[in-house]
C-alpha atoms as a PDB file:
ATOM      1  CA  UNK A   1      14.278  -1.495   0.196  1.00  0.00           C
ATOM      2  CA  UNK A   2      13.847  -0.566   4.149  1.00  0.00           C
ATOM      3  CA  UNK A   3      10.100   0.289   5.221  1.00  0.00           C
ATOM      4  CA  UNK A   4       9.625   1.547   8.864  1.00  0.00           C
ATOM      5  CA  UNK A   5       6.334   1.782  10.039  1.00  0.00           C
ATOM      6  CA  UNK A   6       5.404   4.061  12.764  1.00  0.00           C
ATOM      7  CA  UNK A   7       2.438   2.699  14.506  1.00  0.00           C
ATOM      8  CA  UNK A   8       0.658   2.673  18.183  1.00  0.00           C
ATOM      9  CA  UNK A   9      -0.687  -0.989  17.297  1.00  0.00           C
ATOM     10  CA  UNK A  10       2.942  -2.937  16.178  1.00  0.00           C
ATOM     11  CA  UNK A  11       1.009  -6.268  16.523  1.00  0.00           C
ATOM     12  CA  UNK A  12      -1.549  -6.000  13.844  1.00  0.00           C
ATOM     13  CA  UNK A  13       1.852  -6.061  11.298  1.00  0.00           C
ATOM     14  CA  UNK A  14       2.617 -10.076  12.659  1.00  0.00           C
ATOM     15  CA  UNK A  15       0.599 -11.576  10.365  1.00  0.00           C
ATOM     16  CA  UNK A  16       0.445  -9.524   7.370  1.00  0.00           C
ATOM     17  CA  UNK A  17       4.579  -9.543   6.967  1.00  0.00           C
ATOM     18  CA  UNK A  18       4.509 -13.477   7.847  1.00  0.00           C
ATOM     19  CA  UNK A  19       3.007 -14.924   4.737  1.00  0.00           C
ATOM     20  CA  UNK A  20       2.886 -14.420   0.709  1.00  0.00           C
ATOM     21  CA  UNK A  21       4.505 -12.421  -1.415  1.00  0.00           C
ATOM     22  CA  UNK A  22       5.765  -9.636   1.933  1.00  0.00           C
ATOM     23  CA  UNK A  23       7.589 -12.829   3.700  1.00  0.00           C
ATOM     24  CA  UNK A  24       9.172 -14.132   0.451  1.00  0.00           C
ATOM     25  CA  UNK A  25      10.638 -10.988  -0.561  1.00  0.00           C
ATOM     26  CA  UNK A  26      11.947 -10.495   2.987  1.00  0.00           C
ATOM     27  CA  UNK A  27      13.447 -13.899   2.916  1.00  0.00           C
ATOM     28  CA  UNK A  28      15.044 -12.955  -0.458  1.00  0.00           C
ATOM     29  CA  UNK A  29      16.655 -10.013   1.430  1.00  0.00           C
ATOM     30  CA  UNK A  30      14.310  -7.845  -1.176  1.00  0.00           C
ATOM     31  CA  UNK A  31      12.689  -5.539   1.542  1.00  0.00           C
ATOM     32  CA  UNK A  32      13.290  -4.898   5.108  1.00  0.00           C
ATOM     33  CA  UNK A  33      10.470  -4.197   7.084  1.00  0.00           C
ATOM     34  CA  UNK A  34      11.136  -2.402  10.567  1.00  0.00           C
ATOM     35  CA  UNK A  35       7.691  -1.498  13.248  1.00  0.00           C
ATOM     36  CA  UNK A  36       7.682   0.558  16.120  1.00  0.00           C
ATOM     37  CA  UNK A  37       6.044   0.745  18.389  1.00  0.00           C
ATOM     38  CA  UNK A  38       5.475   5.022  19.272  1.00  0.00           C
ATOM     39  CA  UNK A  39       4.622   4.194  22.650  1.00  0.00           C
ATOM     40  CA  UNK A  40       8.370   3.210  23.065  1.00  0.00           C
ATOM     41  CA  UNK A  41       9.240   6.976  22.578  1.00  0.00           C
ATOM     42  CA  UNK A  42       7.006   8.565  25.271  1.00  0.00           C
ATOM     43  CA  UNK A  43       7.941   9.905  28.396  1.00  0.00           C
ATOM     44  CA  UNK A  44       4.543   9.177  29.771  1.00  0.00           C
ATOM     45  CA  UNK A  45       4.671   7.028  32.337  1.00  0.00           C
ATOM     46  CA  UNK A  46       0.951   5.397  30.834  1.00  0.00           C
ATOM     47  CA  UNK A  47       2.991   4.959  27.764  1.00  0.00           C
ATOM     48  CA  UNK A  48      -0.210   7.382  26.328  1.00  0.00           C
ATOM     49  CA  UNK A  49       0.644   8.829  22.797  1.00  0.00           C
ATOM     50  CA  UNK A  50      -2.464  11.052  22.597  1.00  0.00           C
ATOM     51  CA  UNK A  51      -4.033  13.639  23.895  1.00  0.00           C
ATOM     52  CA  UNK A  52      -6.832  16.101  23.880  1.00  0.00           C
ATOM     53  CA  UNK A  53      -7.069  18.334  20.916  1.00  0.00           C
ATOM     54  CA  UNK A  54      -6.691  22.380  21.794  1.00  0.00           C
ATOM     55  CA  UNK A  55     -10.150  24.198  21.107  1.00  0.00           C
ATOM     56  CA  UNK A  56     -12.324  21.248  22.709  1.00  0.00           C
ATOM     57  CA  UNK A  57     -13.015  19.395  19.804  1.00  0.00           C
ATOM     58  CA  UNK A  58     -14.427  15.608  20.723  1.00  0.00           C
ATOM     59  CA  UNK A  59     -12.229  12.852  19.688  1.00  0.00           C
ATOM     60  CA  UNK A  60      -8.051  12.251  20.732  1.00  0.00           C
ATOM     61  CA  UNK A  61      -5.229  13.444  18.786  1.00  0.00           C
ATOM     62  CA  UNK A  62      -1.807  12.121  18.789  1.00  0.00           C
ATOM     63  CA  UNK A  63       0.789  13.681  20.500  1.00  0.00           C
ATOM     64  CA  UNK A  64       3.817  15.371  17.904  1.00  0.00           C
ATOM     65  CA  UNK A  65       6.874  14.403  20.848  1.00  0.00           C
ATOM     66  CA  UNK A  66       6.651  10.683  20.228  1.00  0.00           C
ATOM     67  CA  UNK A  67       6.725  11.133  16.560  1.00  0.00           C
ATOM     68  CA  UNK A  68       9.011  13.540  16.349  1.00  0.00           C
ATOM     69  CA  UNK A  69      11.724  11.465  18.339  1.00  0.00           C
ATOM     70  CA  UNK A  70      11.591   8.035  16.117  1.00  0.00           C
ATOM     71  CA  UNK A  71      11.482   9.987  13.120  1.00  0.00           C
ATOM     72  CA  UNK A  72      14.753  12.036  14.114  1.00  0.00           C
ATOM     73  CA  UNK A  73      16.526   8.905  15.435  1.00  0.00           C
ATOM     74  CA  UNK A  74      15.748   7.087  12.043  1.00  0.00           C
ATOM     75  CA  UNK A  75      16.916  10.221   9.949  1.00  0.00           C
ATOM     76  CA  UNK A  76      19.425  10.158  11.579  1.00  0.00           C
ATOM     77  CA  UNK A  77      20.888   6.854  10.751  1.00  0.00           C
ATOM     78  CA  UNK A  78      19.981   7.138   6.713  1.00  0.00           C
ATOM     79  CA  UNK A  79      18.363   9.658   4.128  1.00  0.00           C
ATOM     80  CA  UNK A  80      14.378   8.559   3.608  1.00  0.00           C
ATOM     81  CA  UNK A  81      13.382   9.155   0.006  1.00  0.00           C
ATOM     82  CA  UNK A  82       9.744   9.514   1.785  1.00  0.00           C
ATOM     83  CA  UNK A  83       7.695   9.932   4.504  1.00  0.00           C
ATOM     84  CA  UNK A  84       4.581   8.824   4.481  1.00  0.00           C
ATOM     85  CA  UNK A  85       1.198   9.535   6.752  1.00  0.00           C
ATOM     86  CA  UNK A  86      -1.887   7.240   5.760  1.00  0.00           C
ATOM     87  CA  UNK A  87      -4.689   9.842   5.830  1.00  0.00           C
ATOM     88  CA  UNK A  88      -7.782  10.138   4.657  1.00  0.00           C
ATOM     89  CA  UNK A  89      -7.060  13.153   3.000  1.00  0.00           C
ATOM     90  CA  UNK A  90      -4.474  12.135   1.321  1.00  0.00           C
ATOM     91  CA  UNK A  91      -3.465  11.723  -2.117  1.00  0.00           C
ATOM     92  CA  UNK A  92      -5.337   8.267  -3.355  1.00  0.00           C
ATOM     93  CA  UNK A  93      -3.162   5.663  -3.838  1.00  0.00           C
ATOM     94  CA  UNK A  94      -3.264   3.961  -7.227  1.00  0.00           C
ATOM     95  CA  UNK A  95      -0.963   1.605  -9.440  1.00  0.00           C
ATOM     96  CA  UNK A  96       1.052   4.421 -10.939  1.00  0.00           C
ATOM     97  CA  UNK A  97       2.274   5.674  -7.404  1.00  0.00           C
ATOM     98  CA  UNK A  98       3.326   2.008  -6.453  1.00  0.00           C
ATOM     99  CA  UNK A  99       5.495   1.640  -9.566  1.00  0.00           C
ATOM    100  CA  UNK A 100       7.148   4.922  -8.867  1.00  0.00           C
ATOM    101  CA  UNK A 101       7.853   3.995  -5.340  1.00  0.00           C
ATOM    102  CA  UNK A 102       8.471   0.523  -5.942  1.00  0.00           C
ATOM    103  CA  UNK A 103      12.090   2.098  -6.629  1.00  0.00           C
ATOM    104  CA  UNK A 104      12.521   4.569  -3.324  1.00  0.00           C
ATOM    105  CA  UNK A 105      15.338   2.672  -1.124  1.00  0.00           C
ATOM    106  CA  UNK A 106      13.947   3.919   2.586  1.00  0.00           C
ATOM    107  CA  UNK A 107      10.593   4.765   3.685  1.00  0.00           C
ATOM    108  CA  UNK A 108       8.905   5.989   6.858  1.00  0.00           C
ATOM    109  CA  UNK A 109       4.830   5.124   6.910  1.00  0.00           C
ATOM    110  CA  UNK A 110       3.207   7.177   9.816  1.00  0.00           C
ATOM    111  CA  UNK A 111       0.043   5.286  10.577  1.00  0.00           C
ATOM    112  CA  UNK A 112      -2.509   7.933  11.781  1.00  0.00           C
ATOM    113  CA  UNK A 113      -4.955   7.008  14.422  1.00  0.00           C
ATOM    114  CA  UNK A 114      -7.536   8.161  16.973  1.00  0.00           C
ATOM    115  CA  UNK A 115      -8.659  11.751  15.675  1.00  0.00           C
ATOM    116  CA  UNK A 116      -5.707  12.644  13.840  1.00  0.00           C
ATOM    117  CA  UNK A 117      -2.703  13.772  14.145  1.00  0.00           C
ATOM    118  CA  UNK A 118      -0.990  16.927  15.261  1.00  0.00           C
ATOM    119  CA  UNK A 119      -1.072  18.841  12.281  1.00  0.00           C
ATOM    120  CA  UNK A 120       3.064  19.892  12.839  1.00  0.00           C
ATOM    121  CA  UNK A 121       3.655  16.823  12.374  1.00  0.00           C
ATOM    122  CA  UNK A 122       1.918  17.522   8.810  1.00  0.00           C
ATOM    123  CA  UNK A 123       3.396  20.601   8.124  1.00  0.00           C
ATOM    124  CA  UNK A 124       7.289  19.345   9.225  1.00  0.00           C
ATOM    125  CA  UNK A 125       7.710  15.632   8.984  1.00  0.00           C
ATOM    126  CA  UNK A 126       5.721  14.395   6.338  1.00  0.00           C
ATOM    127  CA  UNK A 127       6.521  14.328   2.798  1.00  0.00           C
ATOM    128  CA  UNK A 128       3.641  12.667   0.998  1.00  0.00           C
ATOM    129  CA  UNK A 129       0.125  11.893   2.774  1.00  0.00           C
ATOM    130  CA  UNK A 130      -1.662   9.013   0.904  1.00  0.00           C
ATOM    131  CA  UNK A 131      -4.942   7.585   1.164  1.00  0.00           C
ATOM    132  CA  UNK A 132      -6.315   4.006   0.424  1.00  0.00           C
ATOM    133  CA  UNK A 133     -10.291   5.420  -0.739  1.00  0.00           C
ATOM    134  CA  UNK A 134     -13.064   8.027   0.870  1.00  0.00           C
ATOM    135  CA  UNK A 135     -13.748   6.279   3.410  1.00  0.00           C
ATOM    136  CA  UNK A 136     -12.620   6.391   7.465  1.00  0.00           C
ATOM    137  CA  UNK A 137     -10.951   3.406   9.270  1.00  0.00           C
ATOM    138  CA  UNK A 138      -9.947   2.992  13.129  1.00  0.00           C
ATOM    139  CA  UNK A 139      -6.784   3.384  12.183  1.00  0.00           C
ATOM    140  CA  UNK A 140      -3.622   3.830   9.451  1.00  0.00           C
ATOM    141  CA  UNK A 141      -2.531   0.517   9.489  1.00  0.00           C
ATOM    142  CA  UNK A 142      -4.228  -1.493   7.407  1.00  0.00           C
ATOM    143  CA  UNK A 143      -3.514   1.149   5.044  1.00  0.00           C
ATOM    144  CA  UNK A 144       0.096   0.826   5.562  1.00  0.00           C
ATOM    145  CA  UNK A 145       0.042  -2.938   4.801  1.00  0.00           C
ATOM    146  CA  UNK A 146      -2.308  -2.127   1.582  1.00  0.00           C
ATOM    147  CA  UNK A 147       0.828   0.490   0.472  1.00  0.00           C
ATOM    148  CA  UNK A 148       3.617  -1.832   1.744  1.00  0.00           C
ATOM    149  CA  UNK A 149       1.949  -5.329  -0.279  1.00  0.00           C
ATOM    150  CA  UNK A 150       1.271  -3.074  -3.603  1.00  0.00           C
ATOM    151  CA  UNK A 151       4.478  -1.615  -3.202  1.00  0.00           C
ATOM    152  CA  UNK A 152       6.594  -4.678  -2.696  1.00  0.00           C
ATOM    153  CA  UNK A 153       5.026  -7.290  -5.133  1.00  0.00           C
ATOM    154  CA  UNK A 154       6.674  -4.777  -8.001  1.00  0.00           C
ATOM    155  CA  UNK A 155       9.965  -5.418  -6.797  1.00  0.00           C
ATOM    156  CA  UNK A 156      11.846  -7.603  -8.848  1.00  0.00           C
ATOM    157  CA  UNK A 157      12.213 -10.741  -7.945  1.00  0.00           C
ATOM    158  CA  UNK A 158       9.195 -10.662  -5.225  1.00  0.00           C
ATOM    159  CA  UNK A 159       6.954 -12.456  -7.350  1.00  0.00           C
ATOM    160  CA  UNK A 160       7.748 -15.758  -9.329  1.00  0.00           C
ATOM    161  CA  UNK A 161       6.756 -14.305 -12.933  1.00  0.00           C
ATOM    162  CA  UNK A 162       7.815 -10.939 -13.335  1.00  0.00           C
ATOM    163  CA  UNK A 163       5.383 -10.298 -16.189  1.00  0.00           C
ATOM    164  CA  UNK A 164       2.545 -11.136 -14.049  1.00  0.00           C
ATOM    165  CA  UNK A 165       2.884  -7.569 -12.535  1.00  0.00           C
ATOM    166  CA  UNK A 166       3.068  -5.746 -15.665  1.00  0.00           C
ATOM    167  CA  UNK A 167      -0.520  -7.356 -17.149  1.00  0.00           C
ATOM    168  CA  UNK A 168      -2.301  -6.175 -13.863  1.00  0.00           C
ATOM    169  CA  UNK A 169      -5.451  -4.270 -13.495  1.00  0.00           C
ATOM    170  CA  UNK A 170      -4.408  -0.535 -13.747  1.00  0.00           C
ATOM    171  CA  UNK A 171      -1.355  -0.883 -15.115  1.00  0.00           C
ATOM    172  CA  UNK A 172      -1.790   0.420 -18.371  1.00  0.00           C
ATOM    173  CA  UNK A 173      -4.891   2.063 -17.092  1.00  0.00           C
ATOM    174  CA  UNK A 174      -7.064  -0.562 -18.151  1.00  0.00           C
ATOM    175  CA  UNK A 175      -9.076  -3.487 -16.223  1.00  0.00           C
ATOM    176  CA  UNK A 176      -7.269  -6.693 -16.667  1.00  0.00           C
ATOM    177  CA  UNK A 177      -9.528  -9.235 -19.131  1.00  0.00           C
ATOM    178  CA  UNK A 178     -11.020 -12.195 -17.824  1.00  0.00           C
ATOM    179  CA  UNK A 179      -8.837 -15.340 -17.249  1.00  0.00           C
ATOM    180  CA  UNK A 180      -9.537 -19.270 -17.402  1.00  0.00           C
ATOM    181  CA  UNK A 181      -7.999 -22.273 -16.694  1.00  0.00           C
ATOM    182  CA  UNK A 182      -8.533 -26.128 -16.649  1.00  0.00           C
ATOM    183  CA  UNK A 183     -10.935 -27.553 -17.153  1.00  0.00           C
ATOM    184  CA  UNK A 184     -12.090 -26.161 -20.803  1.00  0.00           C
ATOM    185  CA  UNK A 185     -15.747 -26.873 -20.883  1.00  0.00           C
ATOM    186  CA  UNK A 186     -17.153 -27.138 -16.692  1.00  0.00           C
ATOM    187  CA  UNK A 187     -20.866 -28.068 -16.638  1.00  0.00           C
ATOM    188  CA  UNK A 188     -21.216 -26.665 -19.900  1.00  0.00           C
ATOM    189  CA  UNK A 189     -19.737 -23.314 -19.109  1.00  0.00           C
ATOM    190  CA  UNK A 190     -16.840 -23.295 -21.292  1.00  0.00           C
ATOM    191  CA  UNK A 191     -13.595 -21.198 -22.261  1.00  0.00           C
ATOM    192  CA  UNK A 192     -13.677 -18.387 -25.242  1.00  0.00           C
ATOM    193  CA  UNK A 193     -12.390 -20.285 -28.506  1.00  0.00           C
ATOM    194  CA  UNK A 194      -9.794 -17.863 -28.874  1.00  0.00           C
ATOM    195  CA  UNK A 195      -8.102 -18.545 -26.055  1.00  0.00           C
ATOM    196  CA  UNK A 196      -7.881 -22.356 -26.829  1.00  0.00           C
ATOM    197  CA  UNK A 197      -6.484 -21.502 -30.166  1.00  0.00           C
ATOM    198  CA  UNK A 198      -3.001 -21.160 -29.904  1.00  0.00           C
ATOM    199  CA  UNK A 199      -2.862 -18.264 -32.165  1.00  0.00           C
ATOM    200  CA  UNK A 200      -0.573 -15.313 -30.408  1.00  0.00           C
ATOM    201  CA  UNK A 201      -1.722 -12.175 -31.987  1.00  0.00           C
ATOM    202  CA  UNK A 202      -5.510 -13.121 -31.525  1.00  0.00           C
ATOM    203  CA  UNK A 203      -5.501 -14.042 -28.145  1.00  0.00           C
ATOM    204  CA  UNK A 204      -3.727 -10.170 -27.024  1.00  0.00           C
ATOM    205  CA  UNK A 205      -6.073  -8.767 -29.283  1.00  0.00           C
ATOM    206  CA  UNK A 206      -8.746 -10.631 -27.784  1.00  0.00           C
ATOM    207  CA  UNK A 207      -7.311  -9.792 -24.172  1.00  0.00           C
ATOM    208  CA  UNK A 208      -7.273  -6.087 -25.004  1.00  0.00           C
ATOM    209  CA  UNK A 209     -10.365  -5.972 -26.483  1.00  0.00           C
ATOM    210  CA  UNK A 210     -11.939  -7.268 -23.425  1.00  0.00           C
ATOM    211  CA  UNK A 211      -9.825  -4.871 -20.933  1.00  0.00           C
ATOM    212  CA  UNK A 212     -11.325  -2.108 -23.071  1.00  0.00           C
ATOM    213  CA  UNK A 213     -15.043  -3.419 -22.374  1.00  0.00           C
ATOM    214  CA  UNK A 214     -14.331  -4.019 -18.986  1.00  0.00           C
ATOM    215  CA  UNK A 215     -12.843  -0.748 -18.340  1.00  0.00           C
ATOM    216  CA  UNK A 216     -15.844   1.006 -20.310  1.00  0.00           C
ATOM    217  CA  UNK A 217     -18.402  -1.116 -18.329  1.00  0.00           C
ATOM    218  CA  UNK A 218     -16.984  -1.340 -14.651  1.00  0.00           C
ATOM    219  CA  UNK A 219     -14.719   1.806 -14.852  1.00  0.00           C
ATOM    220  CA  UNK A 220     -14.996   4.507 -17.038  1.00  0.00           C
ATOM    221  CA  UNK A 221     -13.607   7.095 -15.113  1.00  0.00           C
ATOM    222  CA  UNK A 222     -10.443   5.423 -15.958  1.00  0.00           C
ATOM    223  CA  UNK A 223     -10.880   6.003 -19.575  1.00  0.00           C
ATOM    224  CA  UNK A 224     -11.543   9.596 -19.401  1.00  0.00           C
END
């Protein structure tokens, strides 16, 4: 898988794609991660990627040439299967999505900033516009990482134990169920019985059982 990410702040990707599970899959030649920066295709000579928006609005909005140049030059040189803008608008984001496009080969990620974005840019570049809750942040990139990490980690090989992935939280719409581990009994707070018992068939009943309450106590929404 290639990922470019379109971005006016390249260095807030460093450390993110450096460590865990997004630097082990690029070292296993799983995903390829390209940044860049949009004030590289500006003619500005301030290197400025924004502007102000028509109809005196406060706030900055970013400018459609700069886009609209790295997003030519990269279609030019392969077919994305998307194009993404992180808005807060969007489409949220949820576990289903990132096992669908765990499986995409190439994809763009437009991280919006200042006001917004010039809304051609919307209407003629982007294919999907995703957002990571209801809520407003500086800018689209940590939402790009958040998409990119969720993303990623579902490719095979990323992670050690493949199966981890599948028993998530929201994978089968369900909360995952509490886990333990050494030692059994800690100051008196010990492990469920079941889950000491050996016994197969228990313990996943016992697991799903305790997704179920979960789900019904901490998100219900999920089981309507």
């Amino acid at each position: 898988m290639r990922i470019d990410i379109l971005t006016v702040l390249p260095e807030m990707f460093d450390s993110p794609l450096s460590c865990s599970i997004l630097k082990r899959a690029q070292d296993k030649g799983l995903v390829d991660f390209h940044i860049h920066n949009l004030r590289d295709y500006t003619t500005d000579r301030h290197r400025k990627v924004d502007d102000y928006p028509f109809g005196g609005e406060a706030g900055m909005v970013m400018k459609i040439e700069p886009v609209d140049r790295v997003i030519t030059k990269l279609k030019s040189e392969r077919d994305y299967d998307e194009v993404i803008f992180t808005s807060p608008d969007g489409e949220v984001f949820n576990q289903p999505m990132a096992n669908s496009m765990s499986m995409l080969n190439n994809i763009i990620i437009l991280c919006g900033h200042y006001k917004g974005i010039d809304y051609r840019i919307r209407e003629h570049f982007i294919t999907r516009e995703i957002s990571v809750g209801d809520y407003v942040l500086t800018g689209g990139e940590i939402p790009a990482i958040i998409i990119s990490d969720a993303i990623v980690r579902l490719i095979p090989g990323a992670i050690g134990d493949e199966q981890s992935a599948l028993s998530d939280s929201f994978q089968d719409n369900l909360l995952a169920p509490p886990v333990y581990t050494r030692p059994a009994d800690y100051n008196g707070w010990k492990v469920p019985d079941i889950l000491l018992s050996g016994h197969e068939a228990k313990i996943a009943q016992w697991r799903h059982d305790m997704s179920l309450e979960r789900t019904r106590r901490l998100r219900p929404d999920l089981l309507d």
